[in-house]
PDB file of N, CA and C in Angstrom:
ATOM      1  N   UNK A   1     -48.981  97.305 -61.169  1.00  0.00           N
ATOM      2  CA  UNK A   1     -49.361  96.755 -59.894  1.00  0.00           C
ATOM      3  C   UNK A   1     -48.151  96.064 -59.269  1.00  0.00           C
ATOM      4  N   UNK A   2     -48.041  96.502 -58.019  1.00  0.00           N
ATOM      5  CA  UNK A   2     -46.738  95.568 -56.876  1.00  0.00           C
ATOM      6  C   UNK A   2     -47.308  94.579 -56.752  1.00  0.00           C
ATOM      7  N   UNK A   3     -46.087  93.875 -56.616  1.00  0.00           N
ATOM      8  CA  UNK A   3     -47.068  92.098 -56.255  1.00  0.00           C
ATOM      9  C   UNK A   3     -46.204  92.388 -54.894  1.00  0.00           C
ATOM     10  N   UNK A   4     -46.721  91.385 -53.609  1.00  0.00           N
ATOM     11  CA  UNK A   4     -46.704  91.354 -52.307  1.00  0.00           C
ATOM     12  C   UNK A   4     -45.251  90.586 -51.886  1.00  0.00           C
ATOM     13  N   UNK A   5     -44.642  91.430 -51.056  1.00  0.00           N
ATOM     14  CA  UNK A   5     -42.635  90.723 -51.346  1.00  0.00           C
ATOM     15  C   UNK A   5     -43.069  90.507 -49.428  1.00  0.00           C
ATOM     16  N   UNK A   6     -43.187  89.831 -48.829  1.00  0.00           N
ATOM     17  CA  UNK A   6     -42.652  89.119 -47.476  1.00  0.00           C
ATOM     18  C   UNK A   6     -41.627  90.393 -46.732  1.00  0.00           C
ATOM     19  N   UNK A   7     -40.545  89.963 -47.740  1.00  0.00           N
ATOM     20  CA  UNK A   7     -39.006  90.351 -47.412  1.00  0.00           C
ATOM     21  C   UNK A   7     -38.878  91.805 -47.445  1.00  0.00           C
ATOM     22  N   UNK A   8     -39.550  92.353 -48.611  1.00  0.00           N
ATOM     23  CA  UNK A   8     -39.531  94.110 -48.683  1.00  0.00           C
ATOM     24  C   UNK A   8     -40.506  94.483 -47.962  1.00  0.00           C
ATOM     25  N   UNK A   9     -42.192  94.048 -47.341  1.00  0.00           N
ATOM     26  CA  UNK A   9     -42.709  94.518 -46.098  1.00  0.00           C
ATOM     27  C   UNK A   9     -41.679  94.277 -44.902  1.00  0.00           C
ATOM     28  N   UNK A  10     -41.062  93.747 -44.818  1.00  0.00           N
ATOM     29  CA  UNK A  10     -40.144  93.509 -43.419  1.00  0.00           C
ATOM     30  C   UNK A  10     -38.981  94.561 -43.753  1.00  0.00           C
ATOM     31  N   UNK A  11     -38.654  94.500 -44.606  1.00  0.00           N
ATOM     32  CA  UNK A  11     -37.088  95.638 -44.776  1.00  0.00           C
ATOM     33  C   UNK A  11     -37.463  97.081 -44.254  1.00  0.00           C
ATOM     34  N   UNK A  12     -38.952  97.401 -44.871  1.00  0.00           N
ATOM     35  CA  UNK A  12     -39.576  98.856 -45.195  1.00  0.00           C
ATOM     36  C   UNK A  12     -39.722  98.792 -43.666  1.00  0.00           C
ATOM     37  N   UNK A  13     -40.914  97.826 -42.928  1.00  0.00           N
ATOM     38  CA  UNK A  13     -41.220  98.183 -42.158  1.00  0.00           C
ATOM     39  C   UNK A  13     -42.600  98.848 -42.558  1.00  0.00           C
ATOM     40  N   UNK A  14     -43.311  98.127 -43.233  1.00  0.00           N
ATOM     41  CA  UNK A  14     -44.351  98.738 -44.044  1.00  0.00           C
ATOM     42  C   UNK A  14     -45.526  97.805 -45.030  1.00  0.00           C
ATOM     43  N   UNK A  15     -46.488  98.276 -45.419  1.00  0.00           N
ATOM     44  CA  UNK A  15     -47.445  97.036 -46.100  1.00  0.00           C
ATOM     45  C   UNK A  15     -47.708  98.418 -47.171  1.00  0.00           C
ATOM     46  N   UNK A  16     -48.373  97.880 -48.157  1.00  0.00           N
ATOM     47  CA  UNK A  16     -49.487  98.602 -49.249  1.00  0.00           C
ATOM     48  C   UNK A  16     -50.594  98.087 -48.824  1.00  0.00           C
ATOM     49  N   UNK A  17     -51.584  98.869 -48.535  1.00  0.00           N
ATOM     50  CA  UNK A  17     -52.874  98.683 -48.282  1.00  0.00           C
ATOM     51  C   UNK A  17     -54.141  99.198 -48.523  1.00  0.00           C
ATOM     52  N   UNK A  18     -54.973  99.364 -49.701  1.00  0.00           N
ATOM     53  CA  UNK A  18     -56.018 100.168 -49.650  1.00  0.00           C
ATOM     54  C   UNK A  18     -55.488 101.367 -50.146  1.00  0.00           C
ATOM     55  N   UNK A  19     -54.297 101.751 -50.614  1.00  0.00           N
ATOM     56  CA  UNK A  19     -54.007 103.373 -51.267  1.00  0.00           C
ATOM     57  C   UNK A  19     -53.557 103.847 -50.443  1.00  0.00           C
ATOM     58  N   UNK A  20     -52.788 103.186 -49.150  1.00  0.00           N
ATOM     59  CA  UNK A  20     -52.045 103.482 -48.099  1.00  0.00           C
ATOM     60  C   UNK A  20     -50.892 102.566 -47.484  1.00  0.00           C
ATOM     61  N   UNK A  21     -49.633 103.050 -47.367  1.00  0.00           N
ATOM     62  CA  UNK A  21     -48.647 102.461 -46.793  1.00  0.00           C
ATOM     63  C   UNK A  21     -49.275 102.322 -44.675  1.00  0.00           C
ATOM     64  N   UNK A  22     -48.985 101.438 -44.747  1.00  0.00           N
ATOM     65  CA  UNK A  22     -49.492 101.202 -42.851  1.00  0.00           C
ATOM     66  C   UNK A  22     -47.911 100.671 -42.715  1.00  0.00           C
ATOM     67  N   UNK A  23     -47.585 101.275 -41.561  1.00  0.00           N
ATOM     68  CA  UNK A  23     -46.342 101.238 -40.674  1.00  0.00           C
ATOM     69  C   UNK A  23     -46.547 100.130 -39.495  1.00  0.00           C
ATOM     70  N   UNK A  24     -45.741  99.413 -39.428  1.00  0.00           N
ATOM     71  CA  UNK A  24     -45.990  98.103 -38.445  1.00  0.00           C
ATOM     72  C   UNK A  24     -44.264  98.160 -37.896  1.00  0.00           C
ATOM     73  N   UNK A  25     -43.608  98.969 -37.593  1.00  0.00           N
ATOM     74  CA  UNK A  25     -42.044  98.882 -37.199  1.00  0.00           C
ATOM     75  C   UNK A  25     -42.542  98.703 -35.855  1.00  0.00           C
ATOM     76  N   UNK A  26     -43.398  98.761 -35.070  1.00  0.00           N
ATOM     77  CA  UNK A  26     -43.316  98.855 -33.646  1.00  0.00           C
ATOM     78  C   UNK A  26     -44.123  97.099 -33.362  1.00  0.00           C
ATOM     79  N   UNK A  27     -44.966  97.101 -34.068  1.00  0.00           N
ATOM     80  CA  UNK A  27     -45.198  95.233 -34.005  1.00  0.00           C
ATOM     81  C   UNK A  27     -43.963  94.474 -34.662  1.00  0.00           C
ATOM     82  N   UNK A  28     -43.248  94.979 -35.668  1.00  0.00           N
ATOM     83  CA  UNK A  28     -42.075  93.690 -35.822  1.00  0.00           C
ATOM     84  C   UNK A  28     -40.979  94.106 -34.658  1.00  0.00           C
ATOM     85  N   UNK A  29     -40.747  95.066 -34.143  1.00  0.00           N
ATOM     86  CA  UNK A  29     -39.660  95.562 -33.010  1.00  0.00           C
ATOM     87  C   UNK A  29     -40.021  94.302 -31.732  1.00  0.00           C
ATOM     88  N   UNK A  30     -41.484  94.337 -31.813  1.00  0.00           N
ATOM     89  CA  UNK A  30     -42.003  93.411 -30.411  1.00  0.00           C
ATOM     90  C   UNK A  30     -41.125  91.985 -30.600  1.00  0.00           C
ATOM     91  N   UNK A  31     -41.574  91.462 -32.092  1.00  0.00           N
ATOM     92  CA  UNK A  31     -41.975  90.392 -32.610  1.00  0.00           C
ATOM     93  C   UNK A  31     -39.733  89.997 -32.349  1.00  0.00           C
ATOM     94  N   UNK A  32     -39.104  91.025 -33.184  1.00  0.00           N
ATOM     95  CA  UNK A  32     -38.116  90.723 -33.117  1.00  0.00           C
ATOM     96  C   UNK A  32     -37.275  90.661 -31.749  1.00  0.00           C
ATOM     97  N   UNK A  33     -37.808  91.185 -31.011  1.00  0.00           N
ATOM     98  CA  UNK A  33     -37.281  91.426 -29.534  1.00  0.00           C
ATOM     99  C   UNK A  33     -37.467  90.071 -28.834  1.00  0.00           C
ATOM    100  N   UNK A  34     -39.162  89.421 -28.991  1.00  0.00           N
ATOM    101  CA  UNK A  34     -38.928  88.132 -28.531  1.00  0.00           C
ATOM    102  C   UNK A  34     -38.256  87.587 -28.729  1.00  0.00           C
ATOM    103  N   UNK A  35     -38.177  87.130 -30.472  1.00  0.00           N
ATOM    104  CA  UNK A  35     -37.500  85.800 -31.003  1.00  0.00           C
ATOM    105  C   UNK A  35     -36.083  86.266 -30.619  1.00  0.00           C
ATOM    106  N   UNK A  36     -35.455  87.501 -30.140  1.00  0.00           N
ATOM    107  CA  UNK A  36     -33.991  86.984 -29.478  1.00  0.00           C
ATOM    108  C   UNK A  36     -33.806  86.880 -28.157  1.00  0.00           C
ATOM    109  N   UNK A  37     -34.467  87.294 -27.813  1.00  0.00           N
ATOM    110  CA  UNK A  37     -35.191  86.376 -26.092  1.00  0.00           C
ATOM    111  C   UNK A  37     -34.579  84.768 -25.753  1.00  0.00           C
ATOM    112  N   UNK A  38     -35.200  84.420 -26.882  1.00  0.00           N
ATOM    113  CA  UNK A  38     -35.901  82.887 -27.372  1.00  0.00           C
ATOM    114  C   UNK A  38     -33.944  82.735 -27.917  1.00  0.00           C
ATOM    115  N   UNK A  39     -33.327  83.611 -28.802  1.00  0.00           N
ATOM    116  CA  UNK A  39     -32.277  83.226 -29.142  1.00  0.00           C
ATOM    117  C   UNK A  39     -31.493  82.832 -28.140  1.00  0.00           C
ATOM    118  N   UNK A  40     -31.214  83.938 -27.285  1.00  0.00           N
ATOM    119  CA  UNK A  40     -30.131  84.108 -26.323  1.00  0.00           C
ATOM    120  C   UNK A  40     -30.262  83.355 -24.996  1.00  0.00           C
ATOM    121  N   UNK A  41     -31.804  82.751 -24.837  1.00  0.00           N
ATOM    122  CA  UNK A  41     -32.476  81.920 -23.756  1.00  0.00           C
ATOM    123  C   UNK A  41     -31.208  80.436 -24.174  1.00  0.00           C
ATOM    124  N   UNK A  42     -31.946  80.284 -25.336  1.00  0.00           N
ATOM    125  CA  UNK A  42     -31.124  79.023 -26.262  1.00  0.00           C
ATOM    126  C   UNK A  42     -29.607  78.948 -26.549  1.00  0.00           C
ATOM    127  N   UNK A  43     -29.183  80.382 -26.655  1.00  0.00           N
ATOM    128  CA  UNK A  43     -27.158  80.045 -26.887  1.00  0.00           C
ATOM    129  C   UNK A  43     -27.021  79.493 -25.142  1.00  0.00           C
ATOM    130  N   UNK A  44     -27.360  80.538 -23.960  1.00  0.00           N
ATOM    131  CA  UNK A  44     -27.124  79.833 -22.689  1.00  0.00           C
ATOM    132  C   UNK A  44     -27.776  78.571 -22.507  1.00  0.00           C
ATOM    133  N   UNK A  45     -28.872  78.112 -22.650  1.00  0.00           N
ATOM    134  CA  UNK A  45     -28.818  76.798 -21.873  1.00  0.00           C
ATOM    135  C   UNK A  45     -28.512  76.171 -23.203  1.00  0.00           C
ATOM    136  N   UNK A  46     -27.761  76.138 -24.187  1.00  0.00           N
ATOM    137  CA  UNK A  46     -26.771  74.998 -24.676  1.00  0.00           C
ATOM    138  C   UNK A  46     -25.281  75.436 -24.576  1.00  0.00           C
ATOM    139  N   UNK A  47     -25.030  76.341 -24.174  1.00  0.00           N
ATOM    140  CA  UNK A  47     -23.531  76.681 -23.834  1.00  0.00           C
ATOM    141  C   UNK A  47     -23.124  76.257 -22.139  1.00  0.00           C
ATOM    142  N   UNK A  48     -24.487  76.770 -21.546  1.00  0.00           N
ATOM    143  CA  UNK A  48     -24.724  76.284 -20.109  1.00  0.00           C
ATOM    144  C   UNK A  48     -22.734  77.565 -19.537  1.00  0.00           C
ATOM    145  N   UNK A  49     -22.009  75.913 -18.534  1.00  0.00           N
ATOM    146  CA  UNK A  49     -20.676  76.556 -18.185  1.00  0.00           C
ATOM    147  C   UNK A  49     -19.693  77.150 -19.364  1.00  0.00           C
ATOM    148  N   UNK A  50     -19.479  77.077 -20.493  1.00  0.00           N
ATOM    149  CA  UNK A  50     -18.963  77.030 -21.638  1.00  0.00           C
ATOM    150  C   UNK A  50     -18.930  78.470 -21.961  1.00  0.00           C
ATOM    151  N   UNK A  51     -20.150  79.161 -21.709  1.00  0.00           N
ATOM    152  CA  UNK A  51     -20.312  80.429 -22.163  1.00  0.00           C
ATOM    153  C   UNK A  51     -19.643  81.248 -22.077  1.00  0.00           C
ATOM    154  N   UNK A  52     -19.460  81.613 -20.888  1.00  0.00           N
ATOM    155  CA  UNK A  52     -18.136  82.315 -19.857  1.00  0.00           C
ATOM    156  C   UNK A  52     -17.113  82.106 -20.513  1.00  0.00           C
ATOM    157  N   UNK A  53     -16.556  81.175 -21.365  1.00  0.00           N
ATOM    158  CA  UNK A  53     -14.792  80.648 -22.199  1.00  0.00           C
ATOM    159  C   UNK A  53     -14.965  81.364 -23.772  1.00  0.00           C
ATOM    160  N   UNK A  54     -16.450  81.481 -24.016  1.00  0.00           N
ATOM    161  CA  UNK A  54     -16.273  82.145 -25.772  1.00  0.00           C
ATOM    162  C   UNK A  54     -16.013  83.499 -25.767  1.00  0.00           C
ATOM    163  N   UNK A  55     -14.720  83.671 -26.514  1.00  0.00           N
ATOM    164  CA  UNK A  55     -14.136  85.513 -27.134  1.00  0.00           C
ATOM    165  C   UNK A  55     -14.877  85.766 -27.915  1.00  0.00           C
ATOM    166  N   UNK A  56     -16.100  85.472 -28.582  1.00  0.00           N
ATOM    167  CA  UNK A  56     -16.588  86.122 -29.931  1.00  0.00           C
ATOM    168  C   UNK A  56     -17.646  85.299 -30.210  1.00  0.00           C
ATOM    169  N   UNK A  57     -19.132  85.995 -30.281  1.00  0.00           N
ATOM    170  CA  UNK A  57     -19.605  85.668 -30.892  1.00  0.00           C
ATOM    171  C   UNK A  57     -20.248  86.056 -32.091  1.00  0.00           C
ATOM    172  N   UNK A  58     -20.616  85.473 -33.209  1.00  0.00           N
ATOM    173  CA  UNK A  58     -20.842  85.482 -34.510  1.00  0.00           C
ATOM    174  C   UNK A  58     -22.267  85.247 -34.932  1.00  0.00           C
ATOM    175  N   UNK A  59     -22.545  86.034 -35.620  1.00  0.00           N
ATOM    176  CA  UNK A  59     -23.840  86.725 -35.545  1.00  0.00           C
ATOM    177  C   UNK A  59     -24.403  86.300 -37.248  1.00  0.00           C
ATOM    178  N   UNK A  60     -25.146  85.132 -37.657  1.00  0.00           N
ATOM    179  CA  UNK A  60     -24.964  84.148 -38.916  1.00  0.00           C
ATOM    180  C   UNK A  60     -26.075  84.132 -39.611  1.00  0.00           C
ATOM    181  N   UNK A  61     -26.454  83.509 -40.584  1.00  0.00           N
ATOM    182  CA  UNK A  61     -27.426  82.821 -41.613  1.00  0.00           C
ATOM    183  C   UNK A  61     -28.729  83.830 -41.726  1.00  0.00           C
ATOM    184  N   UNK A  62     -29.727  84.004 -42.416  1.00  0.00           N
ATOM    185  CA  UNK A  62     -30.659  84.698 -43.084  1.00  0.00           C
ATOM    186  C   UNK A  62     -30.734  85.956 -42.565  1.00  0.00           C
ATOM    187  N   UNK A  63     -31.289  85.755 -41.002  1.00  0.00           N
ATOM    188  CA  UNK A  63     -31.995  86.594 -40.044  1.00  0.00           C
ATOM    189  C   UNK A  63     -30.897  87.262 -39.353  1.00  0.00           C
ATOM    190  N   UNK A  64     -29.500  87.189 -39.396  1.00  0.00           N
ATOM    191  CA  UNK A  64     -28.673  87.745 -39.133  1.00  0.00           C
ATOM    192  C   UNK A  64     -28.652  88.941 -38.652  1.00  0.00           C
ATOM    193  N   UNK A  65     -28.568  89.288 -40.045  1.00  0.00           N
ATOM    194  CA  UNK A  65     -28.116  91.007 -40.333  1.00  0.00           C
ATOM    195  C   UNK A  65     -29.641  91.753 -39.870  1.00  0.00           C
ATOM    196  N   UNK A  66     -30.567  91.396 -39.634  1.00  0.00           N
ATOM    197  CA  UNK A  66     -31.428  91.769 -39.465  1.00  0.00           C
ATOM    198  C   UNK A  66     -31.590  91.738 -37.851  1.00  0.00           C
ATOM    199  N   UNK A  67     -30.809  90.573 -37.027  1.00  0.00           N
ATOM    200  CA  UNK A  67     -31.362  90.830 -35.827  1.00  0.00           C
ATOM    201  C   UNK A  67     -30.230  90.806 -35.033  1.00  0.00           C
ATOM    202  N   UNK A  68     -28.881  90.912 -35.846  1.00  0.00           N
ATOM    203  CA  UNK A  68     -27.944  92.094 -35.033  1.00  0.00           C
ATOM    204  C   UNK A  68     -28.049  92.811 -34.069  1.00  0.00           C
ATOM    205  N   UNK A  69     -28.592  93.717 -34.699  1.00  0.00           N
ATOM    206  CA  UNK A  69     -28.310  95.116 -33.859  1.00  0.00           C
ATOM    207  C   UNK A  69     -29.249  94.717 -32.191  1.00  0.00           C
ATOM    208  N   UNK A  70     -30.603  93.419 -32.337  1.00  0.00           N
ATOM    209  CA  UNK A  70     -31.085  93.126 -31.138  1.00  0.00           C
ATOM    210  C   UNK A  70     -29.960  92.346 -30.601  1.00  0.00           C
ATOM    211  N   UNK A  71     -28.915  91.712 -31.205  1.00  0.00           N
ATOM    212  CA  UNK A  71     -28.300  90.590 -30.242  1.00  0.00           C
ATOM    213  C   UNK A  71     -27.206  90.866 -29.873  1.00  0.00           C
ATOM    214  N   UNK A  72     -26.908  92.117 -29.979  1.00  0.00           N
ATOM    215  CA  UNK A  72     -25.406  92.950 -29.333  1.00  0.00           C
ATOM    216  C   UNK A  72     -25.001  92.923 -28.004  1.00  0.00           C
ATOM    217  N   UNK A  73     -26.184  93.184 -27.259  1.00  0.00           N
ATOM    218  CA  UNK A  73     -25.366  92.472 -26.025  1.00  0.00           C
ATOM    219  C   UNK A  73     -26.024  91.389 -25.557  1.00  0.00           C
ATOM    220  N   UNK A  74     -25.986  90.244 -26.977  1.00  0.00           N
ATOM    221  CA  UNK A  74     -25.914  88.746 -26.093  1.00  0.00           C
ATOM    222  C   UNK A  74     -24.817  88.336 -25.221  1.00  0.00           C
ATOM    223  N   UNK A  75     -23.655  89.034 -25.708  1.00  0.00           N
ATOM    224  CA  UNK A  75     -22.292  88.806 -25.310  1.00  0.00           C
ATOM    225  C   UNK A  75     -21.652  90.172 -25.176  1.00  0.00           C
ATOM    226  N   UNK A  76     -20.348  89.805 -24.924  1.00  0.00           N
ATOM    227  CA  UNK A  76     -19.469  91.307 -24.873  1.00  0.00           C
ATOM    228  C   UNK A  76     -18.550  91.542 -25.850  1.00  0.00           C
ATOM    229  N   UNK A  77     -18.461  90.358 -26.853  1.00  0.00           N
ATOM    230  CA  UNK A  77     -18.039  90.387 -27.666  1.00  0.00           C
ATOM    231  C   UNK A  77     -18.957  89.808 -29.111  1.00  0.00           C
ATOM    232  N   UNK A  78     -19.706  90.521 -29.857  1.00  0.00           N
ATOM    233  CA  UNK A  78     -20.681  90.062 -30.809  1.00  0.00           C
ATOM    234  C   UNK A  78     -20.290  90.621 -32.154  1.00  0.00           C
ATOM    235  N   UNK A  79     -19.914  90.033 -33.147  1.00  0.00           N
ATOM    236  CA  UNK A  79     -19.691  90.247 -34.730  1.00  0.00           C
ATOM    237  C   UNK A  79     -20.911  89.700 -35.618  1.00  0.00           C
ATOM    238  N   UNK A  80     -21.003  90.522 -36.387  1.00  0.00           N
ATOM    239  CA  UNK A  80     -21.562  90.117 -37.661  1.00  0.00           C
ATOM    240  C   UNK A  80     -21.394  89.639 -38.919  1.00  0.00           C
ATOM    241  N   UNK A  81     -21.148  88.119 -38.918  1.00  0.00           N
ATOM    242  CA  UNK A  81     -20.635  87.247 -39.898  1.00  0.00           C
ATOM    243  C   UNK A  81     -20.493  88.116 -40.856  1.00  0.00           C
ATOM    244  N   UNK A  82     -19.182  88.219 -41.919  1.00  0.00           N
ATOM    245  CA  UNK A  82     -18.975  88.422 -43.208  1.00  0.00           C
ATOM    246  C   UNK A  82     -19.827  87.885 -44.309  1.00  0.00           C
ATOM    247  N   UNK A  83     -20.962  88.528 -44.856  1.00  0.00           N
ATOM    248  CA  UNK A  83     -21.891  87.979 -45.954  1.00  0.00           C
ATOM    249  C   UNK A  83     -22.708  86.835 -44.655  1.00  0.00           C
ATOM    250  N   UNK A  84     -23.561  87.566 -44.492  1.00  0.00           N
ATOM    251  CA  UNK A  84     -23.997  86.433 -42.950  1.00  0.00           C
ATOM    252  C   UNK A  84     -25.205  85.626 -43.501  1.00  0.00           C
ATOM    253  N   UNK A  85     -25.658  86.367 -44.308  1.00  0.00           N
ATOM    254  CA  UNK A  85     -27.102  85.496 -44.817  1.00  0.00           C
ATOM    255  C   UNK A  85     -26.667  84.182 -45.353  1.00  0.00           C
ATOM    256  N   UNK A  86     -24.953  84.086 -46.304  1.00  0.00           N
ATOM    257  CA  UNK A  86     -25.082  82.852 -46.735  1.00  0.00           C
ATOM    258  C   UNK A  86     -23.491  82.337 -45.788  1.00  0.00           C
ATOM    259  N   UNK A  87     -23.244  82.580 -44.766  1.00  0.00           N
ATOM    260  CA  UNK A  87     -22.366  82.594 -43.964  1.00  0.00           C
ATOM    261  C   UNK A  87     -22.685  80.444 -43.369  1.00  0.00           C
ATOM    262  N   UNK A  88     -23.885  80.453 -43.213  1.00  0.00           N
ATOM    263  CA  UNK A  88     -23.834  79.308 -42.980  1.00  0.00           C
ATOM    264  C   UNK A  88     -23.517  77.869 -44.085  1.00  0.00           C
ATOM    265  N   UNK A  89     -24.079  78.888 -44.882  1.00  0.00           N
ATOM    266  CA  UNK A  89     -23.925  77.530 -46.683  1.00  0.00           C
ATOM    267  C   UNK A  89     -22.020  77.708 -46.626  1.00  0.00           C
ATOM    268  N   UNK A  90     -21.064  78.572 -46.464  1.00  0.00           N
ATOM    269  CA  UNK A  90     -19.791  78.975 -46.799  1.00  0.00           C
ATOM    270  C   UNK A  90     -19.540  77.779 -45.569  1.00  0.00           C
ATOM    271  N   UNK A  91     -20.301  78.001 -44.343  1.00  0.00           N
ATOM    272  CA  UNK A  91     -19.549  76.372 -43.319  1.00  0.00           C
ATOM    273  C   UNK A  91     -19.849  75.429 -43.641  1.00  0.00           C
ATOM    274  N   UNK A  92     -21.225  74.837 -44.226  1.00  0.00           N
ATOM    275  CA  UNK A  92     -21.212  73.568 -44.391  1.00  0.00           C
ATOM    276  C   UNK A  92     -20.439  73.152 -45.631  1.00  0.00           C
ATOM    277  N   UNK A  93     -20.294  74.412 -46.822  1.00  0.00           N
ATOM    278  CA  UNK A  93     -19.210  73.933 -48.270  1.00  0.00           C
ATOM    279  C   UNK A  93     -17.967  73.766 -47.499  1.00  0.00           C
ATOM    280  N   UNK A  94     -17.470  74.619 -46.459  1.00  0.00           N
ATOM    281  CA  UNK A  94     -16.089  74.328 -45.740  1.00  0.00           C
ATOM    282  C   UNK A  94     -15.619  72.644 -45.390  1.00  0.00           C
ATOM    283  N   UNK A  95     -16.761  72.303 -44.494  1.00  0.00           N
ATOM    284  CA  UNK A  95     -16.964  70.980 -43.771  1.00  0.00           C
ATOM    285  C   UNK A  95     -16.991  69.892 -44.929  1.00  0.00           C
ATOM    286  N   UNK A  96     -17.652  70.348 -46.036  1.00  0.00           N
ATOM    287  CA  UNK A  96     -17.485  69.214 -46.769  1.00  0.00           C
ATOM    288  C   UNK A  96     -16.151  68.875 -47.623  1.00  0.00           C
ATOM    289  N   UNK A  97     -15.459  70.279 -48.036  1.00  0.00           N
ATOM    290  CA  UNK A  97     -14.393  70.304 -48.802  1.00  0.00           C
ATOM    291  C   UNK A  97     -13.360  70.222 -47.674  1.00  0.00           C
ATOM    292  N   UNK A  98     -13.530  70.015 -46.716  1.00  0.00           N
ATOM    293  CA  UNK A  98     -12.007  69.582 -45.897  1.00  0.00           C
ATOM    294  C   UNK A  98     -12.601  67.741 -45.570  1.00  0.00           C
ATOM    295  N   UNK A  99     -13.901  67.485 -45.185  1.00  0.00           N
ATOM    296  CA  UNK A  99     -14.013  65.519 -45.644  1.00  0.00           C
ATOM    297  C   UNK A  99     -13.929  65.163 -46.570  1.00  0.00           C
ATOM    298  N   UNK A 100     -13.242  65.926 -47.558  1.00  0.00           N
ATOM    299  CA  UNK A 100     -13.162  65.490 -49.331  1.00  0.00           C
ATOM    300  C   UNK A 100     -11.356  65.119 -49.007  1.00  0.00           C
ATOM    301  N   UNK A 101     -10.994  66.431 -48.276  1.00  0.00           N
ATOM    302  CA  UNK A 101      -9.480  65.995 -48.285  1.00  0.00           C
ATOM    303  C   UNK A 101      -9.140  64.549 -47.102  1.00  0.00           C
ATOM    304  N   UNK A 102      -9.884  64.781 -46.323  1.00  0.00           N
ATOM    305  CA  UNK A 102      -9.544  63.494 -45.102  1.00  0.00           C
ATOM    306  C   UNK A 102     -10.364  62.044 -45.868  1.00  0.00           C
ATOM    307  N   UNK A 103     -10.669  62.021 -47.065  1.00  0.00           N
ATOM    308  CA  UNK A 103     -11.510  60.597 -47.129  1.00  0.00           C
ATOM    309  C   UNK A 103     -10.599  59.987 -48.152  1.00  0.00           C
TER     310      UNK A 103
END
């Protein structure tokens, strides 16, 4: 028996159900389309005038690699963090090991 993975129904794009795989890629497509709506609503009104001056943006932490390929043209220039899922833990170990050297 499969036990129920969150993360592998979302990868597949798919559930076990009843002796049947059910396909849901077109409800998470919706689902993911908002929440970068909601992303890119949020980089502009906190970048506001600022926006217009960034060469690159960087594409980071869990949901990353996964919602890439929706946030490509947030900008005209969009990358996908190196190891992006733990891309954010690698900045805050950065931040702390350079206030280790300044303290």
């Amino acid at each position: 028996m499969e036990y129920f993975s969150l993360d592998k129904c979302i990868e597949n794009n798919n559930i076990y159900f009843r002796g049947q795989y059910i396909d849901f890629s077109k409800e998470l497509n919706v689902l993911k389309n908002e929440l970068v709506r909601l992303i890119k609503k949020s980089i502009l009104n906190s970048l506001k005038d600022k926006y217009e001056k960034v060469s690159t943006m960087f594409v980071a932490g869990g949901g990353g690699k996964d919602l890439y390929p929706f946030l490509k043209d947030a900008h005209t220039n969009v990358e996908l963090a190196k190891d992006a899922q733990f891309a954010n833990a690698y900045g805050f170990l950065k931040v702390c090991q350079m206030q280790q050297n300044i303290a």
